[in-house]
Protein backbone atom coordinates (compact mmCIF):
# COMPACT_ATOMS: atom_id res chain seq x y z
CA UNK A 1 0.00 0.00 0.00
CA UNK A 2 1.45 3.41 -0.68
CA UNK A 3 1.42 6.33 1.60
CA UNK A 4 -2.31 7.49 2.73
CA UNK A 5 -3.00 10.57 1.57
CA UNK A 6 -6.04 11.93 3.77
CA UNK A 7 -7.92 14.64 3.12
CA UNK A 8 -8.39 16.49 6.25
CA UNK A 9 -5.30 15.82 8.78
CA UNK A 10 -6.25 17.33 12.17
CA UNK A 11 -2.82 18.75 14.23
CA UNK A 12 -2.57 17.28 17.68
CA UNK A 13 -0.04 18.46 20.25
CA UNK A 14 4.22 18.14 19.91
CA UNK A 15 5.26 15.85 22.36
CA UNK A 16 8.37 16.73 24.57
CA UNK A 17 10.19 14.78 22.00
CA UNK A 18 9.47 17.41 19.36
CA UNK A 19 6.95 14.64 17.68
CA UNK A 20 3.61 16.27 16.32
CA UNK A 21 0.39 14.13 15.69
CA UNK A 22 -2.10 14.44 13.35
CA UNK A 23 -5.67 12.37 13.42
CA UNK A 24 -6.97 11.82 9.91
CA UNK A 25 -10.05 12.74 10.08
CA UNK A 26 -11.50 11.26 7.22
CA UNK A 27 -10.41 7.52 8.69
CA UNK A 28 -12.59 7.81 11.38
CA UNK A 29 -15.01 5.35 11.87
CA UNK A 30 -16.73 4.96 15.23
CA UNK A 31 -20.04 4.35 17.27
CA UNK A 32 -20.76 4.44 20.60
CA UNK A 33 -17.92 1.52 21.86
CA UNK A 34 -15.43 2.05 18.92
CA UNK A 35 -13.50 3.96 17.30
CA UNK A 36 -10.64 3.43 14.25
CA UNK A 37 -8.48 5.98 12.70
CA UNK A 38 -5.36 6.93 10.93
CA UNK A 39 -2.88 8.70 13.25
CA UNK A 40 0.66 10.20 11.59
CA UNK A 41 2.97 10.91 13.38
CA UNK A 42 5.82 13.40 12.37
CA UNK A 43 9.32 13.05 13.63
CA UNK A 44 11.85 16.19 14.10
CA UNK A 45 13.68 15.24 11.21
CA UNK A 46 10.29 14.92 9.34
CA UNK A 47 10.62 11.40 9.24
CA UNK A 48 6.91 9.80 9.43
CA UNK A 49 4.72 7.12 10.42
CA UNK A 50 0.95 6.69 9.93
CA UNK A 51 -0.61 4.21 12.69
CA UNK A 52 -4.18 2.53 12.59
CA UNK A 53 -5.45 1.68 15.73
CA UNK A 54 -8.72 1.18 17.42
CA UNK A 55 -9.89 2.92 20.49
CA UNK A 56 -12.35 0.87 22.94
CA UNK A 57 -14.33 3.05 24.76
CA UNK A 58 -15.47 0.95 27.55
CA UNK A 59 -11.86 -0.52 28.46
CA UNK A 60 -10.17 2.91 27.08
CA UNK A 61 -7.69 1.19 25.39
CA UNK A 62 -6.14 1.08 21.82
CA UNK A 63 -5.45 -1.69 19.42
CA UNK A 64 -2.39 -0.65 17.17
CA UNK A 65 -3.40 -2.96 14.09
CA UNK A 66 -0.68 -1.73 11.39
CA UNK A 67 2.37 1.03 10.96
CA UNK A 68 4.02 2.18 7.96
CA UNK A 69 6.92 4.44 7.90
CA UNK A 70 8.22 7.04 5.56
CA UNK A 71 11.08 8.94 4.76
CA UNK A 72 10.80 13.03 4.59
CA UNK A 73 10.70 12.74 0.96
CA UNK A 74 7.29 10.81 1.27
CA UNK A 75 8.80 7.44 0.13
CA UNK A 76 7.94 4.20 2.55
CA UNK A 77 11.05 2.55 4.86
CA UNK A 78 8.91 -0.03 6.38
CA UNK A 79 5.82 -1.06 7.79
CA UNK A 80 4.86 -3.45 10.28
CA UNK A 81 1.59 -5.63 10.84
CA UNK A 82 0.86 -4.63 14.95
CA UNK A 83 -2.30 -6.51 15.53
CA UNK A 84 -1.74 -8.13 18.23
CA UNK A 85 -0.26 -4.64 20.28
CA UNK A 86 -3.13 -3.24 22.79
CA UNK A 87 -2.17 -0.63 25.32
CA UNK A 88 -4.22 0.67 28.28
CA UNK A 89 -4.97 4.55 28.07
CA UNK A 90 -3.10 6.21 30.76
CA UNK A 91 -4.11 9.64 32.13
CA UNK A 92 -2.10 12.31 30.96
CA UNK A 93 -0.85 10.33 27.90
CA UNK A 94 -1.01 11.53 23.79
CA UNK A 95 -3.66 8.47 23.33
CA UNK A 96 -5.69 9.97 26.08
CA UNK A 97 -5.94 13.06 24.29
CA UNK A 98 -7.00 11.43 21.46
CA UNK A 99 -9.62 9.35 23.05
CA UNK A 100 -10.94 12.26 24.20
CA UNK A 101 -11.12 14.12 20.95
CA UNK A 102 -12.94 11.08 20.01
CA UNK A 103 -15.56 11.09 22.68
């Protein structure tokens, strides 16, 4: 699969790390339990990776399902089937903004 190219990328916070996120909002697909969505992440040295994951509302957690990474010039370095990868939401945390965007 090449690159995604959304639409409508929403800018999240940069992280101490100097990391910026950005939801694609035209991935979104959720109800009242569920969410999935696109999520790129940009490095400092523009270096990228677009996650898909899906957010459970009930157990806030997120199920990291697939990454791909990309160079600054847009070409792909890697990607990585992550579907067995679910992390708890901690308070405070990147996800947790992003769950809360959500709902």
């Amino acid at each position: 699969m090449g690159e995604f190219h959304a639409e409508s990328w929403y800018a999240l916070d940069t992280d101490q790390y100097g990391r910026t996120g950005y939801i694609d909002n035209d991935s979104v697909d959720k109800n009242d339990v569920r969410a999935t969505l696109r999520l790129k992440i940009v490095d400092p040295n523009v270096d990228h990776s677009i996650y898909t994951m899906t957010f459970n509302r009930v157990d806030k957690t997120v199920q990291l399902i697939d990454v791909t990474a990309y160079n600054p010039q847009g070409y792909m370095i890697g990607s990585e089937t992550l579907a067995n990868t679910k992390v708890q939401i901690q308070e405070g945390s990147n996800l947790n903004h992003v769950y809360h965007l959500i709902w």
